[in-house]
N, C-alpha and C. Protein backbone atom coordinates (compact mmCIF):
# COMPACT_ATOMS: atom_id res chain seq x y z
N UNK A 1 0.85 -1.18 0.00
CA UNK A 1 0.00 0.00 0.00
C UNK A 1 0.89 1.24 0.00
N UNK A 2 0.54 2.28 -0.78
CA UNK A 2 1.27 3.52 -1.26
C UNK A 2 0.74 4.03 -0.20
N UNK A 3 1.25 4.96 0.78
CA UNK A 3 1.02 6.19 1.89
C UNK A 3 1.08 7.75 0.84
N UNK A 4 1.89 7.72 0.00
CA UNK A 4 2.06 9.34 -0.46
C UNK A 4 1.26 9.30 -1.61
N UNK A 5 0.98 10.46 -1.12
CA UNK A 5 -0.59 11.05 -2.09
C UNK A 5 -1.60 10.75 -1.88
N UNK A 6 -2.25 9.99 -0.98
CA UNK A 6 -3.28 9.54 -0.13
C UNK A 6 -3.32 9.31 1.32
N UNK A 7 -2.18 9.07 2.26
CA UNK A 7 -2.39 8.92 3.29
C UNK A 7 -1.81 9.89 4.24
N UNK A 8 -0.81 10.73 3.17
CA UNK A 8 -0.29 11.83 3.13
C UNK A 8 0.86 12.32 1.99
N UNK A 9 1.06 13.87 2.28
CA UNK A 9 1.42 14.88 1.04
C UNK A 9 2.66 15.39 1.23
N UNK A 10 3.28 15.82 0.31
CA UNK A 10 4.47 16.05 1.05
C UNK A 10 4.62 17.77 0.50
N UNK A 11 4.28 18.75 1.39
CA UNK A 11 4.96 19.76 1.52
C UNK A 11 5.83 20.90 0.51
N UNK A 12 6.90 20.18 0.99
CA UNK A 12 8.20 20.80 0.67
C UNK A 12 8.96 19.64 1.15
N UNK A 13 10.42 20.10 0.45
CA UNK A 13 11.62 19.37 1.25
C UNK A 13 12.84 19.58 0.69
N UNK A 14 13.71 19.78 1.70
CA UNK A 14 15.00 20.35 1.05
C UNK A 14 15.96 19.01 1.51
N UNK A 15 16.99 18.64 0.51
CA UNK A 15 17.49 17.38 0.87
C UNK A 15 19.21 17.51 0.01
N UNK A 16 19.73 16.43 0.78
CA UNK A 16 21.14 16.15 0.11
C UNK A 16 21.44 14.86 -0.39
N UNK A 17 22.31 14.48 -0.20
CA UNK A 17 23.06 13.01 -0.05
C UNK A 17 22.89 12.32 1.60
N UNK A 18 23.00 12.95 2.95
CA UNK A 18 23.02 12.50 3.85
C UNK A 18 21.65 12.85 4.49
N UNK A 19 21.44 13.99 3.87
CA UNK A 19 20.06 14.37 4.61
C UNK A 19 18.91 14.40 4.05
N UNK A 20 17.67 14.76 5.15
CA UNK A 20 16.50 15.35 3.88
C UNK A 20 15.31 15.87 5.28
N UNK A 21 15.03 16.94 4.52
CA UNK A 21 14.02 17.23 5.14
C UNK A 21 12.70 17.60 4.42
N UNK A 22 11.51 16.94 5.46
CA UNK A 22 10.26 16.98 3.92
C UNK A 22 8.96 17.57 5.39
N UNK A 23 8.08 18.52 4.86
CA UNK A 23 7.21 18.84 5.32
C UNK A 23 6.09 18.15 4.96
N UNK A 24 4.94 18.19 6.00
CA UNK A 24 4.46 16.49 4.95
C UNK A 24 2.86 16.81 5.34
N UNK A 25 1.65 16.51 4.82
CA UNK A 25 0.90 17.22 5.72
C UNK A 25 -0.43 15.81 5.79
N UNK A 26 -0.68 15.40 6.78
CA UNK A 26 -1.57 14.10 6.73
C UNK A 26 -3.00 14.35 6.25
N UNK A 27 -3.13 13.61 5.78
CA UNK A 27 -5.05 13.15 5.57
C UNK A 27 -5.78 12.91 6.74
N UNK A 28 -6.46 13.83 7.33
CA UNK A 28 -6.96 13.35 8.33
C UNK A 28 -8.59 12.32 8.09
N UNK A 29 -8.64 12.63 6.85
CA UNK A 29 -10.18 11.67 6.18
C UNK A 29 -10.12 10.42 5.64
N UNK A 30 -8.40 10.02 5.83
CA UNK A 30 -8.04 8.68 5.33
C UNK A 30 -8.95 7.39 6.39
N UNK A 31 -9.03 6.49 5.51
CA UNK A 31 -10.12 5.40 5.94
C UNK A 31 -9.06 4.84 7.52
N UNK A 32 -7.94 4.65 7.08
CA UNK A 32 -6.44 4.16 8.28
C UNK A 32 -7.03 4.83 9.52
N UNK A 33 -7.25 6.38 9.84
CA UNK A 33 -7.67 7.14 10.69
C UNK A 33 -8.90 6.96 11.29
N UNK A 34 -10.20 6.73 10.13
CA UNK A 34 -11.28 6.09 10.69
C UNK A 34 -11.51 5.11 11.85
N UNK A 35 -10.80 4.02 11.42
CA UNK A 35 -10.12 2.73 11.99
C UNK A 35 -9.15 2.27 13.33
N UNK A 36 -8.82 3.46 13.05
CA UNK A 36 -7.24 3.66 14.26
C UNK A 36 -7.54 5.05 15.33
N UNK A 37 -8.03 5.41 15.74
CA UNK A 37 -9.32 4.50 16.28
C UNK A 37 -10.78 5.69 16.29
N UNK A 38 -11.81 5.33 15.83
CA UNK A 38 -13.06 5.88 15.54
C UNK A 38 -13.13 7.06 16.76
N UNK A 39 -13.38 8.13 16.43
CA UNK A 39 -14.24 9.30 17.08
C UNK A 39 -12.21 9.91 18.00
N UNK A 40 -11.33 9.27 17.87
CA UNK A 40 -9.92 9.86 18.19
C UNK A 40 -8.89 9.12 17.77
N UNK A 41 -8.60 9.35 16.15
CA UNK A 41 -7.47 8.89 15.62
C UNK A 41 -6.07 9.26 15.76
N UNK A 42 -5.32 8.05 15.87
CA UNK A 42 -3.90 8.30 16.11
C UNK A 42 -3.17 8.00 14.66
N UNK A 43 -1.86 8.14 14.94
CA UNK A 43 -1.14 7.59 13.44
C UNK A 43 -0.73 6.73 13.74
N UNK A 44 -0.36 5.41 12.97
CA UNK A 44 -0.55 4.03 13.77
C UNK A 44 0.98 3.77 13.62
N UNK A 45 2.12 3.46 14.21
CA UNK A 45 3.26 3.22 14.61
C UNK A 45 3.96 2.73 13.01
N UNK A 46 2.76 1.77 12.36
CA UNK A 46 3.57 1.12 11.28
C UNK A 46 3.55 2.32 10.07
N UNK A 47 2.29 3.33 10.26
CA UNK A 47 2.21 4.18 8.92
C UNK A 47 3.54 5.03 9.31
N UNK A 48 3.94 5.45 9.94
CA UNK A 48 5.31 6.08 10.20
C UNK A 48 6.05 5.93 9.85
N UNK A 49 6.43 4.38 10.14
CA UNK A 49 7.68 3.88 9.31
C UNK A 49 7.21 3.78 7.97
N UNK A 50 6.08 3.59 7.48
CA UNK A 50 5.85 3.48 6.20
C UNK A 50 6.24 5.07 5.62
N UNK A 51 5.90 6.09 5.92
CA UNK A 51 6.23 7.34 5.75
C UNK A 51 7.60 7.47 5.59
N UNK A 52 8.66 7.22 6.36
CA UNK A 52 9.48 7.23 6.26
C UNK A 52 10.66 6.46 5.31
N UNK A 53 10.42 5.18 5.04
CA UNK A 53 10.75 4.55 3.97
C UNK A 53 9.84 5.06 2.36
N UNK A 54 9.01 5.65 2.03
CA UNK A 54 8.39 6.02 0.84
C UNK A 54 9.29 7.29 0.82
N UNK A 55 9.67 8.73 2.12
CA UNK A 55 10.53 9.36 1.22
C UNK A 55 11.73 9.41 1.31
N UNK A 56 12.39 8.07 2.07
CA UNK A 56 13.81 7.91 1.51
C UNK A 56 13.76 7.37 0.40
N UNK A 57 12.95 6.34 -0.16
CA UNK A 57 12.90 6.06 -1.34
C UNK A 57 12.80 7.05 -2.91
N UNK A 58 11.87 8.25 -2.26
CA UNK A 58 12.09 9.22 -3.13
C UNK A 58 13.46 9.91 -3.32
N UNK A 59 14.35 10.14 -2.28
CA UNK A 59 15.50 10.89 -1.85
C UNK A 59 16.35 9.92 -2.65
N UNK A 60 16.32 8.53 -2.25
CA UNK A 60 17.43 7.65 -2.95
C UNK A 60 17.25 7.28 -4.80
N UNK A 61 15.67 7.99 -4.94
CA UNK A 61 15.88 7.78 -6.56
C UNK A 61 15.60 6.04 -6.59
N UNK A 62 14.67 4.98 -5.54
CA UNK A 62 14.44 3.79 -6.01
C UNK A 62 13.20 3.20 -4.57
N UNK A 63 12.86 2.66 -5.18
CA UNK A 63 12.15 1.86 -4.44
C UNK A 63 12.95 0.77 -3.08
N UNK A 64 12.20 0.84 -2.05
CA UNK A 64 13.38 0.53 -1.02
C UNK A 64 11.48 -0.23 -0.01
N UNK A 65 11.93 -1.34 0.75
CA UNK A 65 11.50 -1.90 1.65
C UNK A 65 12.26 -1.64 3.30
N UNK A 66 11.42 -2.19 4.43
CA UNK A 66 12.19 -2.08 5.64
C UNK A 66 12.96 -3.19 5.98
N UNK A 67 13.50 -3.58 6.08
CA UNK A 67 14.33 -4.86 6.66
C UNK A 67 14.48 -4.86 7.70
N UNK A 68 14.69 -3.93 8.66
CA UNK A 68 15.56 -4.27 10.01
C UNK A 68 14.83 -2.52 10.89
N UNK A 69 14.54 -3.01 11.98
CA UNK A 69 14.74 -1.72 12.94
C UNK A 69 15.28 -1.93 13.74
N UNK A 70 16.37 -0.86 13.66
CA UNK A 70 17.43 -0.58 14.67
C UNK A 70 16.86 -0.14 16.24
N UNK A 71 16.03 0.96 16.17
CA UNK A 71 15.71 1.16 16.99
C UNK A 71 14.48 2.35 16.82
N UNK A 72 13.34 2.31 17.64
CA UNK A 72 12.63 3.12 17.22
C UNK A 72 11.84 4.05 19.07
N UNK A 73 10.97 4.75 19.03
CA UNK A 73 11.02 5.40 20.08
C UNK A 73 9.78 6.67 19.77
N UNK A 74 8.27 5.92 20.39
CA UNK A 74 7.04 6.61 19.97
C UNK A 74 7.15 7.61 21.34
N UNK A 75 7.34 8.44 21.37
CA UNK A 75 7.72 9.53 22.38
C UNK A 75 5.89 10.33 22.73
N UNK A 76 5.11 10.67 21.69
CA UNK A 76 4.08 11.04 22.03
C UNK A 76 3.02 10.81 20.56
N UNK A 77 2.00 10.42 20.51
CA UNK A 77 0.57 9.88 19.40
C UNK A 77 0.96 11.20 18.86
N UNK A 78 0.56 10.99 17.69
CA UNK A 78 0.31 11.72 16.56
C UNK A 78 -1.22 11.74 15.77
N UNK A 79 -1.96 12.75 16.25
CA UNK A 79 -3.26 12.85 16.02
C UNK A 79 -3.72 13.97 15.00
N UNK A 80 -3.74 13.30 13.97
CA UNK A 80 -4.19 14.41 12.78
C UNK A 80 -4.75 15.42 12.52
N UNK A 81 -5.95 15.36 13.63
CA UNK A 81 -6.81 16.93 13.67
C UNK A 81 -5.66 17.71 14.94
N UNK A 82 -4.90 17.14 15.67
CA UNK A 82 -4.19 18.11 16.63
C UNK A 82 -2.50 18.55 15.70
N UNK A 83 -2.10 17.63 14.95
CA UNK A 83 -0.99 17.94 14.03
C UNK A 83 -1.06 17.24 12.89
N UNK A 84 -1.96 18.15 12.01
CA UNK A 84 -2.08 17.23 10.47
C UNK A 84 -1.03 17.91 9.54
N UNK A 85 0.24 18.50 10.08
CA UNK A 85 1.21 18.97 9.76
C UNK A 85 2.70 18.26 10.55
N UNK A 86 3.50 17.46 9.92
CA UNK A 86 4.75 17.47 10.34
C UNK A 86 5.80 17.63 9.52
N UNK A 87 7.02 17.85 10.15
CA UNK A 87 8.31 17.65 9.77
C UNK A 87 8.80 15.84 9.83
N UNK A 88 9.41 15.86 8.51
CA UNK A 88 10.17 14.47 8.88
C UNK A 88 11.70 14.63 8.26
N UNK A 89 12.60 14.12 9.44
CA UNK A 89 13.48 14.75 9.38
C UNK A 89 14.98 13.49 9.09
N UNK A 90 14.97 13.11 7.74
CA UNK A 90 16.23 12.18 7.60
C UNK A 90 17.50 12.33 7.59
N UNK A 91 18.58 11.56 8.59
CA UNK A 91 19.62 12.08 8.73
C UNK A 91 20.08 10.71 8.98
N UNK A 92 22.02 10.99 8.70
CA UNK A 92 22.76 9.79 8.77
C UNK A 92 22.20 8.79 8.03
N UNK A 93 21.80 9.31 6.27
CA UNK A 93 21.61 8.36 5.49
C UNK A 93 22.86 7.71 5.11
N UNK A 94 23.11 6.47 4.79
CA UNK A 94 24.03 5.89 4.17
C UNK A 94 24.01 4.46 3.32
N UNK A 95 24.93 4.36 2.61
CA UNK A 95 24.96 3.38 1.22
C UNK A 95 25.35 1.78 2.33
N UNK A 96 24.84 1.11 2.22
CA UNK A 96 25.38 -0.08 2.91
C UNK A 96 25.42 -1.11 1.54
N UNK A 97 25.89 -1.93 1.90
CA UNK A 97 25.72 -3.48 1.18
C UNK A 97 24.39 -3.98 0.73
N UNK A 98 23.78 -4.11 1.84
CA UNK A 98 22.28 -4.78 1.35
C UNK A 98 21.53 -3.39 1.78
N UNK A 99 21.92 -2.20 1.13
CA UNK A 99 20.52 -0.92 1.47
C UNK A 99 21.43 0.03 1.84
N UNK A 100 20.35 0.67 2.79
CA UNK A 100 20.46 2.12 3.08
C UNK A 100 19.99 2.24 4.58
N UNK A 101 20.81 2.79 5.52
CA UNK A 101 20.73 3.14 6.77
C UNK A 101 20.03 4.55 7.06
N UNK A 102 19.00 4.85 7.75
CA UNK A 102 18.59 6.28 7.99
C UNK A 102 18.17 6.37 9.46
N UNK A 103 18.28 7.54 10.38
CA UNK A 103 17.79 7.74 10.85
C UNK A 103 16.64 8.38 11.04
N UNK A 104 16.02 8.83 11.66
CA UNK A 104 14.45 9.50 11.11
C UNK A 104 14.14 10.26 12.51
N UNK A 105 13.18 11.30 12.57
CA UNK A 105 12.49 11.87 13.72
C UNK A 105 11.46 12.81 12.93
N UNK A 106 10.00 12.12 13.53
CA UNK A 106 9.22 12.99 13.11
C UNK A 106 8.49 13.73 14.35
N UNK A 107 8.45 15.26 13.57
CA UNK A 107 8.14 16.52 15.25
C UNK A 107 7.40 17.37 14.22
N UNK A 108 7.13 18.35 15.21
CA UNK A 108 6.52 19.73 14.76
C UNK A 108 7.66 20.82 15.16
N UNK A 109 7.12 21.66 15.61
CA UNK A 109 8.07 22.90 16.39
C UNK A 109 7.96 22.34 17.82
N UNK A 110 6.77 22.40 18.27
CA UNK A 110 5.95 22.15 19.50
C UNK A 110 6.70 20.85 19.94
N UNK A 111 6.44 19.49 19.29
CA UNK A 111 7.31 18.38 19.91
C UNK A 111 7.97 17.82 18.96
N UNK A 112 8.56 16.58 19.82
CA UNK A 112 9.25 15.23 18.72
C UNK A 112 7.98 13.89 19.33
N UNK A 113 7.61 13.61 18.55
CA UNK A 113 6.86 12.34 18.33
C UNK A 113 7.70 11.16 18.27
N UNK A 114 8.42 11.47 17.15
CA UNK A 114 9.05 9.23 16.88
C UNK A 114 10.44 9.64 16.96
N UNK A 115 11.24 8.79 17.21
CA UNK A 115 12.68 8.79 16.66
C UNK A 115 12.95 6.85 16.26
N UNK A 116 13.56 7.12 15.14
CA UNK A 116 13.69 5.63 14.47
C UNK A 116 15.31 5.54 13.95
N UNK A 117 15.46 4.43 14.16
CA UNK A 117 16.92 4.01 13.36
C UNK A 117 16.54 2.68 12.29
N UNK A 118 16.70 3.21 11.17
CA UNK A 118 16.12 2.16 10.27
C UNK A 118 16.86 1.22 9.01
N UNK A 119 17.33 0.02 8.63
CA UNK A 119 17.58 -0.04 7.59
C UNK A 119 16.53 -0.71 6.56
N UNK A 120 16.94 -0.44 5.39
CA UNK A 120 15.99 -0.47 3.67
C UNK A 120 16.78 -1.00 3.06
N UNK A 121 16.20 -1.85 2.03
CA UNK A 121 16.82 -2.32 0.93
C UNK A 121 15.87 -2.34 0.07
N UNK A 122 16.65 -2.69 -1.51
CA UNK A 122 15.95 -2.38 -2.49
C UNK A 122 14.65 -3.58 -2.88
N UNK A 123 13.52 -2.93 -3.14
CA UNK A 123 12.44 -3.74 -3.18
C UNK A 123 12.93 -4.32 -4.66
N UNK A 124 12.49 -5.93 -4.32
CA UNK A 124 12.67 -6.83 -5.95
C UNK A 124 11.80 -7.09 -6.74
């Protein structure tokens, strides 16, 4: 299942080789939200990481899966009508053998929500 352009948008984003930063802005009318959970939706732990692997995949120029979490860290819910606006913020990307290493933290101004250590490889 594709997350960008339906489950969310992306902003802006200014990016490099090691970094990237993408403003991103959620769907709060997505069916996921309905579901997760009726009358006070959260963002559900896995769409995150899904977020996050769709725009390193854009950044790296290929299609990329999750393989491995290093480490991850839901610090506070992410509720669409209270922040249907975030920052996601990739850093310490790098070229490995089997993929690509990133770290990730998605916040606003106000807080930090997730922090993730993730590796990707290329989808076959």
């Amino acid at each position: 299942m594709t997350l960008l352009n339906d489950f969310f948008n992306i902003l802006s984003s200014v990016n490099d080789e090691t970094t990237g930063t993408y403003d991103i802005a959620l769907n709060p009318e997505h069916i996921i939200f309905k579901a997760h959970f009726p009358g006070k939706p959260i963002t559900p732990g896995v769409c995150q990481i899904g977020i996050v692997e769709e725009l390193l995949s854009c950044q790296v120029g290929q299609p990329l899966r999750l393989a491995y979490i290093n480490n991850i860290k839901y610090m506070s819910i992410i509720s669409p009508q209270e922040n249907p606006q975030l920052q996601v913020r990739l850093s310490h990307i790098q070229t490995a053998e089997d993929g690509f290493r990133v770290q990730a933290v998605l916040a606003t101004e106000a807080a930090t929500f997730t922090k993730m250590s993730l590796r990707m490889t290329p989808k076959s």
